[in-house]
Protein backbone atom coordinates (compact mmCIF):
# COMPACT_ATOMS: atom_id res chain seq x y z
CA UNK A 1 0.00 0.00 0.00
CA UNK A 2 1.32 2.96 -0.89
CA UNK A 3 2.15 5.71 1.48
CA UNK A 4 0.29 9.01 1.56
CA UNK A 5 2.39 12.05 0.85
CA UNK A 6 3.51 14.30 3.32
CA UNK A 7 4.32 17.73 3.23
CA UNK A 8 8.26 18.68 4.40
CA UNK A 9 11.01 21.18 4.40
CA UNK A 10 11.20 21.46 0.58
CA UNK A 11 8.09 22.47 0.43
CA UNK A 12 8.71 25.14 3.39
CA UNK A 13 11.52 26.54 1.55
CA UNK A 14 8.76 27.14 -1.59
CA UNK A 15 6.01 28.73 0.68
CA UNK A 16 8.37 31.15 2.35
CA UNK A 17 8.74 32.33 -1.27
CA UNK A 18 7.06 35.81 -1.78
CA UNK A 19 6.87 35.51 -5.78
CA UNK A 20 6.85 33.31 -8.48
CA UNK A 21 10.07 31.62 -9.35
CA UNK A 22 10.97 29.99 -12.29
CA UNK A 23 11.32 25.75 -11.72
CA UNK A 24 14.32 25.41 -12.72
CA UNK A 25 16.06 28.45 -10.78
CA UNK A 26 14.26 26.95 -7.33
CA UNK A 27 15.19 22.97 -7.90
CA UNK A 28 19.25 23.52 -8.47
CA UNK A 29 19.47 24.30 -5.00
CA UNK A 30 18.43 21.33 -4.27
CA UNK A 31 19.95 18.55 -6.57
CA UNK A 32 22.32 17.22 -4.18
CA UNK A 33 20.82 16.50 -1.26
CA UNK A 34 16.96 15.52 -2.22
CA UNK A 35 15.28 12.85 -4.55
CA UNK A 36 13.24 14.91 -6.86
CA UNK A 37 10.95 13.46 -9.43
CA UNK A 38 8.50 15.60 -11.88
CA UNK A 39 5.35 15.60 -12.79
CA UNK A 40 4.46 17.90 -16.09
CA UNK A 41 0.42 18.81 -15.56
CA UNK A 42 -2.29 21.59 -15.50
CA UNK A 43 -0.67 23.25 -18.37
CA UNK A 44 -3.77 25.33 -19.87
CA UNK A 45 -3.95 26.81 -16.10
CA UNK A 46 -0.40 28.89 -16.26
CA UNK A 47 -1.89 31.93 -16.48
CA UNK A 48 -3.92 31.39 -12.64
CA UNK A 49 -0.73 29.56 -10.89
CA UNK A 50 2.69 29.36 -10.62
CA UNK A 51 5.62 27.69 -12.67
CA UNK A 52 5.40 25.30 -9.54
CA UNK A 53 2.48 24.01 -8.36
CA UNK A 54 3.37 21.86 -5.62
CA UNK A 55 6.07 19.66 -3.91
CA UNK A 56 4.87 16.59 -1.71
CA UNK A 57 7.18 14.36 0.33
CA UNK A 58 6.91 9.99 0.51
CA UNK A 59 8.48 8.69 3.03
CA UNK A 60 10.38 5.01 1.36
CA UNK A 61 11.91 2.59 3.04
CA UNK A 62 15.29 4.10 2.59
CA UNK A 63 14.26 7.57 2.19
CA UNK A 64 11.97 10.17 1.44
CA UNK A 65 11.26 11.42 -2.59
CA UNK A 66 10.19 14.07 -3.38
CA UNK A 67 7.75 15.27 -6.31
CA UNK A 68 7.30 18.10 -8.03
CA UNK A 69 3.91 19.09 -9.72
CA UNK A 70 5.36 21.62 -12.50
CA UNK A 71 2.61 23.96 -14.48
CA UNK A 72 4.47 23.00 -18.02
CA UNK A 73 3.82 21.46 -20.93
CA UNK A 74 3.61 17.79 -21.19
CA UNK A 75 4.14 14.94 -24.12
CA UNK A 76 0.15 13.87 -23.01
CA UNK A 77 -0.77 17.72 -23.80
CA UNK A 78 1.70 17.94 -27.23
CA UNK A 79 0.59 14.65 -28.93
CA UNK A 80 -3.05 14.28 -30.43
CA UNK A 81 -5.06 12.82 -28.43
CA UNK A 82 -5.68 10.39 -30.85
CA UNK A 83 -2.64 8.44 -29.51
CA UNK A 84 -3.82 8.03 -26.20
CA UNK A 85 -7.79 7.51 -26.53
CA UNK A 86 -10.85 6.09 -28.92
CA UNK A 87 -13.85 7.98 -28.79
CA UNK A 88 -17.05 5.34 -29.33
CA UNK A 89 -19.47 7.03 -27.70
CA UNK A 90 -23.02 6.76 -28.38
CA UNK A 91 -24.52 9.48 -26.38
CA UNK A 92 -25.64 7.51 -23.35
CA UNK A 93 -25.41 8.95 -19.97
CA UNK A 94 -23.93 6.14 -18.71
CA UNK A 95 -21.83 5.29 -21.19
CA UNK A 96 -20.29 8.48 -21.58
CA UNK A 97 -19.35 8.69 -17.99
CA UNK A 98 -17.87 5.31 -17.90
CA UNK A 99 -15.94 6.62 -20.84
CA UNK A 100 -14.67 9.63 -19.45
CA UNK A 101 -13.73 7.76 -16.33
CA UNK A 102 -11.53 5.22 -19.12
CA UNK A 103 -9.89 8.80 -20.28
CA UNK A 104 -9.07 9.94 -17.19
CA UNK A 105 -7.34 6.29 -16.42
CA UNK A 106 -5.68 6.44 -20.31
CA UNK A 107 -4.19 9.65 -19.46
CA UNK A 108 -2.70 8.96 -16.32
CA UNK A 109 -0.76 5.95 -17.73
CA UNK A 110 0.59 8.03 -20.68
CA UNK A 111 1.67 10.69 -18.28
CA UNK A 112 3.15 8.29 -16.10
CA UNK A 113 4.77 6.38 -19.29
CA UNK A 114 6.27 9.81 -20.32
CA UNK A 115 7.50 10.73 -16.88
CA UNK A 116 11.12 8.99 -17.11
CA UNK A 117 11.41 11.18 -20.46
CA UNK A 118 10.16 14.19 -19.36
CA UNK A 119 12.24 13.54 -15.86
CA UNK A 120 15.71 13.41 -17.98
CA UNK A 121 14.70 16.58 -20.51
CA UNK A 122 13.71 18.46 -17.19
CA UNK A 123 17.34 17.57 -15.74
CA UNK A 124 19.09 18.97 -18.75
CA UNK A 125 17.57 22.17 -18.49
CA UNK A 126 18.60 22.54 -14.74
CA UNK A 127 22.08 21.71 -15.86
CA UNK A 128 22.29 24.74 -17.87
CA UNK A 129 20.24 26.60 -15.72
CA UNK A 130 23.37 25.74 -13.25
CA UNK A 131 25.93 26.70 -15.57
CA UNK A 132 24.03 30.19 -16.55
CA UNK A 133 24.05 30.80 -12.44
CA UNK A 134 27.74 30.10 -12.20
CA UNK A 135 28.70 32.11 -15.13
CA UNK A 136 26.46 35.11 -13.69
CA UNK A 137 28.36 34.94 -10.20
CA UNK A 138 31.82 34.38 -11.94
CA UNK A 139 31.26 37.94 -13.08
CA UNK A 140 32.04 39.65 -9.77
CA UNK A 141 35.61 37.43 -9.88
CA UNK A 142 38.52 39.54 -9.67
CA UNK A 143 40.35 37.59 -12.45
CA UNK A 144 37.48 37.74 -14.54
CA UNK A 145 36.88 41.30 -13.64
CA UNK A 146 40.47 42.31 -15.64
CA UNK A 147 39.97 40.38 -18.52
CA UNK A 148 36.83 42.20 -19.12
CA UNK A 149 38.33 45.18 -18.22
CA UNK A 150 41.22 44.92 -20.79
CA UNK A 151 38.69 43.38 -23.51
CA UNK A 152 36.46 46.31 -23.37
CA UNK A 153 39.14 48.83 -22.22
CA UNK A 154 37.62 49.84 -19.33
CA UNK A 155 39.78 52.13 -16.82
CA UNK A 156 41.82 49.79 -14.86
CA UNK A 157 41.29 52.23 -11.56
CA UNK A 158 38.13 51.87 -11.14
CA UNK A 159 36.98 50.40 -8.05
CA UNK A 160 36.95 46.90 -7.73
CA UNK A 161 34.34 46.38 -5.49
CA UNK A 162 31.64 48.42 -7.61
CA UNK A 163 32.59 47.02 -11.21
CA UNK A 164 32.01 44.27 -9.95
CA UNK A 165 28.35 45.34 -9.38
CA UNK A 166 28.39 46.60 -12.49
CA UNK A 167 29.25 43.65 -14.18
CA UNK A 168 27.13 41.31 -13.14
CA UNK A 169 23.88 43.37 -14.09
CA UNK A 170 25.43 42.97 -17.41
CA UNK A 171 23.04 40.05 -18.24
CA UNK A 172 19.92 42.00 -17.34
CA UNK A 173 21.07 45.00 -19.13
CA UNK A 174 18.25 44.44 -22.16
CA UNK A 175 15.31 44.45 -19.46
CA UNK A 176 15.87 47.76 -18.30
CA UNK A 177 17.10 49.91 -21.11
CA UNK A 178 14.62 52.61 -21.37
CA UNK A 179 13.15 52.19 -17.90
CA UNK A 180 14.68 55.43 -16.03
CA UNK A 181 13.07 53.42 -12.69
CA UNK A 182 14.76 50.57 -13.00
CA UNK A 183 17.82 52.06 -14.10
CA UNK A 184 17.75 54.29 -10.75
CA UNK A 185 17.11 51.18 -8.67
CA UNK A 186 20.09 48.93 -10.35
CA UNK A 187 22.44 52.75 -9.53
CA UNK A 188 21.01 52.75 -5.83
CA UNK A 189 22.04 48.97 -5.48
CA UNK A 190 25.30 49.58 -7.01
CA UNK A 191 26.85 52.37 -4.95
CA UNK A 192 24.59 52.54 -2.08
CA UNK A 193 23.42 56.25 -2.52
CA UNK A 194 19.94 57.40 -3.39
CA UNK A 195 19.73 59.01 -6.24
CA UNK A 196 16.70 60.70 -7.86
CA UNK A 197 16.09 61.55 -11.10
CA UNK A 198 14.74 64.67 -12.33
CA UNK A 199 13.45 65.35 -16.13
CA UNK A 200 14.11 68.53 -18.32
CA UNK A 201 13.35 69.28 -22.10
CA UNK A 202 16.70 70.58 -23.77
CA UNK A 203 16.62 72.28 -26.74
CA UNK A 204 18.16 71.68 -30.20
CA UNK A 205 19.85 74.43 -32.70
CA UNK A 206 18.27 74.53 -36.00
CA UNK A 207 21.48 73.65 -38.11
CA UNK A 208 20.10 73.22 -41.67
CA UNK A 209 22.13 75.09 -44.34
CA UNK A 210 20.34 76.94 -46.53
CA UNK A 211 21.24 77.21 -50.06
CA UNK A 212 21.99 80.80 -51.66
CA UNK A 213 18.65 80.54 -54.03
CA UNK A 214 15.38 80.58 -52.10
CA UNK A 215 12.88 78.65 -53.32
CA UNK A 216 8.61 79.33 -52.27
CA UNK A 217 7.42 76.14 -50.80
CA UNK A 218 10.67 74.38 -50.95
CA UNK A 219 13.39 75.77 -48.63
CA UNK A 220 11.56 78.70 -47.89
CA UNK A 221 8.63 80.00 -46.32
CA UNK A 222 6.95 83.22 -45.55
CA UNK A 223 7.02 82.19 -41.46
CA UNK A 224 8.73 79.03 -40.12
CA UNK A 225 9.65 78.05 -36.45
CA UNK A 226 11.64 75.36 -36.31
CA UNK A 227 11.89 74.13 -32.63
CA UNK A 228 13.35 70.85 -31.23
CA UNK A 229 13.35 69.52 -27.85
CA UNK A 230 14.94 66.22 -26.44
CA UNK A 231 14.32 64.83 -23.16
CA UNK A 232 17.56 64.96 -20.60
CA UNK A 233 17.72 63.19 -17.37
CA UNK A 234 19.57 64.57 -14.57
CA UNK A 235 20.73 62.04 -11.99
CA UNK A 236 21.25 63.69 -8.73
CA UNK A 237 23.11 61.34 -5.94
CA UNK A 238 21.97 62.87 -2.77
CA UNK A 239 23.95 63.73 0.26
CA UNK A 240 26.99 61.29 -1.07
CA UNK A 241 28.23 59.22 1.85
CA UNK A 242 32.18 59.03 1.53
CA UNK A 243 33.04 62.81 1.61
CA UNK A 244 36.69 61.28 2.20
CA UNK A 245 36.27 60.36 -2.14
CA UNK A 246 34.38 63.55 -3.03
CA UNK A 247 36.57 63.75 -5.88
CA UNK A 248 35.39 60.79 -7.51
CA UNK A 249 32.18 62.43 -7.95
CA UNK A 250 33.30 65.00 -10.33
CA UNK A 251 33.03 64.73 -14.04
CA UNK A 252 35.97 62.38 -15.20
CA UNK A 253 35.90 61.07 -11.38
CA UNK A 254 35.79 56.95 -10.74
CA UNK A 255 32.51 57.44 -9.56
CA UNK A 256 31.09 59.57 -12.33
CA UNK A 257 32.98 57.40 -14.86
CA UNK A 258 31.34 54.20 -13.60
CA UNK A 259 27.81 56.32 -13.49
CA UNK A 260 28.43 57.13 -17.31
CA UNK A 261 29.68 53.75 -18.38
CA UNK A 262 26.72 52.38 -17.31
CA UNK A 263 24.40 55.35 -18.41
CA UNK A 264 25.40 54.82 -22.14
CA UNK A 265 24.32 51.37 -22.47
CA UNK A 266 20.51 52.17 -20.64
CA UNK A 267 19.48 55.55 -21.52
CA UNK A 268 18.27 56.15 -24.83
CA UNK A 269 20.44 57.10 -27.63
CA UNK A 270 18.19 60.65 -28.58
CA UNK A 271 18.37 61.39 -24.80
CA UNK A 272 21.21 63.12 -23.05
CA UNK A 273 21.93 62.75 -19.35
CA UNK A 274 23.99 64.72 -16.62
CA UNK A 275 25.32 63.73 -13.35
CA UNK A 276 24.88 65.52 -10.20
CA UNK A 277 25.85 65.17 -6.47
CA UNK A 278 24.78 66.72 -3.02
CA UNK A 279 25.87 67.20 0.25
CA UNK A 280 23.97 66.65 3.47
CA UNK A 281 23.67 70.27 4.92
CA UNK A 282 25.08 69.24 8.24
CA UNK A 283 27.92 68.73 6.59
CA UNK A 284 28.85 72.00 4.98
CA UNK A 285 30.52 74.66 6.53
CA UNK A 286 32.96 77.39 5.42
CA UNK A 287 36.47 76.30 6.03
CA UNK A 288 39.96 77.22 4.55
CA UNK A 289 42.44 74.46 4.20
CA UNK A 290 45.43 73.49 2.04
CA UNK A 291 43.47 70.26 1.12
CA UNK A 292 42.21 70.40 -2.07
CA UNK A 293 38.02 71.11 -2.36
CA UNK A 294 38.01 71.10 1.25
CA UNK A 295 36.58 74.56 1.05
CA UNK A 296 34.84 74.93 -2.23
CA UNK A 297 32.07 77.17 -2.86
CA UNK A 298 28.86 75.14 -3.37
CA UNK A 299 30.46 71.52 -3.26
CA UNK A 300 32.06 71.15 0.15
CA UNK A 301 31.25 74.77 1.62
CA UNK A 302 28.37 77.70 1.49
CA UNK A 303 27.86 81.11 2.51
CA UNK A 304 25.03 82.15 5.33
């Protein structure tokens, strides 16, 4: 007699998820130490679950498996159904519930015949799903780090501890181009400042040469405006943390570099974009010293 399932820590580890998680991301922290078989079903109801539906726990005379119920698609749901069933219904009551009863039987045997399949398909994609995940950490190596460095010819100053950051957002970089949000959120992450983002129109020059014959209606008219406006975002860090580095916050700066580097490959190409810091007002005050911007007008110091 088999044994009912019962719930256990795997499944914990799934509930105390706040979101959905892709299968395949969840089970490959889990390969090595638990039995794990899967079960392909409820395809046509994606769009009202999650990628997993549930995980219950046999206990075997050895030990425990595991099974996953996965929300994908399955051989049983790919092939016609043709394969799997005969339809010689005559319309009877009885006779058609008896026959969907026969269906319901059918298709658990082809599921379960297509299992072992599906099982060894479904393991392949969590070995590359593994191999993705270690490639994505590798990026914040330091080796790593310098070959990229010297393949894209990136300063070899910049901080370490930020590129690396930097670099592993790199894979993600095509979900957020375009989204000033997101791209504020990934800065805020990456330097540990909060930055907010203000919008402004700036306004394009009229550069079109004229030619020396004016022509009605073609490159000249009685009364013509011509007036061009692009959207520019101005990212403004806000009371910057390490006033020990304030120089790295001015333009050609690590910290503006880095902000720049990573501005060019998210904001839009017709956009433009500026960089801005603050200064926590607590923190200004009007002194003279020999060290340098230690008593700059509007960075490090102000007037009352």
């Amino acid at each position: 007699m088999q044994q009912k399932p019962i719930n256990n820590d795997l499944k914990e580890e799934l509930n105390n998820l706040d979101f959905d998680i892709k299968a395949e991301t969840f089970f490959i922290n889990f390969l090595d130490d638990y039995k794990i078989h899967y079960k392909f079903q409820d395809f046509f109801e994606r769009g009202y679950g999650k990628d997993i539906k549930d995980i219950k726990t046999s206990n075997g005379a050895i030990s425990k498996t595991h099974y996953a119920y996965l929300t994908k698609l399955s051989f049983y749901d790919i092939f016609p159904e043709i394969i799997f069933h005969t339809s010689n219904s005559t319309g009877h009551t009885q006779e058609m519930v008896d026959h969907y009863k026969e269906r319901k039987k059918q298709e658990a045997y082809a599921k379960d015949f297509f299992q072992p399949l599906e099982n060894e398909l479904f393991n392949y994609l969590l070995d590359t799903e593994k191999q993705e995940t270690e490639i994505t950490s590798a990026l914040g190596d330091r080796e790593f780090l310098i070959l990229l460095n010297k393949i894209w010819d990136i300063d070899q100053s910049l901080p370490y501890d930020i590129m690396a950051k930097v670099f592993k957002f790199i894979p993600f970089i095509h979900k957020i181009s375009g989204n000033i949000k997101a791209i504020a959120y990934m800065l805020e992450h990456i330097f540990n400042e909060k930055i907010t983002i203000t919008e402004t129109p700036v306004y394009i020059n009229d550069t079109t040469v004229v030619d020396n014959e004016l022509r009605l209606g073609d490159n000249f008219a009685l009364k013509a405006l011509n007036v061009t406006y692009l959207k520019k975002y101005i990212f403004t860090i806000n009371n910057i943390k390490n006033l020990n580095s304030i120089t790295d916050y001015f333009e050609n700066g690590k910290i503006n570099k880095i902000i720049s580097l990573f501005l060019n490959y998210t904001i839009p190409f017709e956009n433009d974009f500026e960089i801005l810091f603050t200064i926590a007002p607590s923190k200004q005050a009007f002194v003279l010293d020999d060290k340098p911007y230690t008593g700059r007008v509007n960075i490090s110091t102000k007037l009352a």
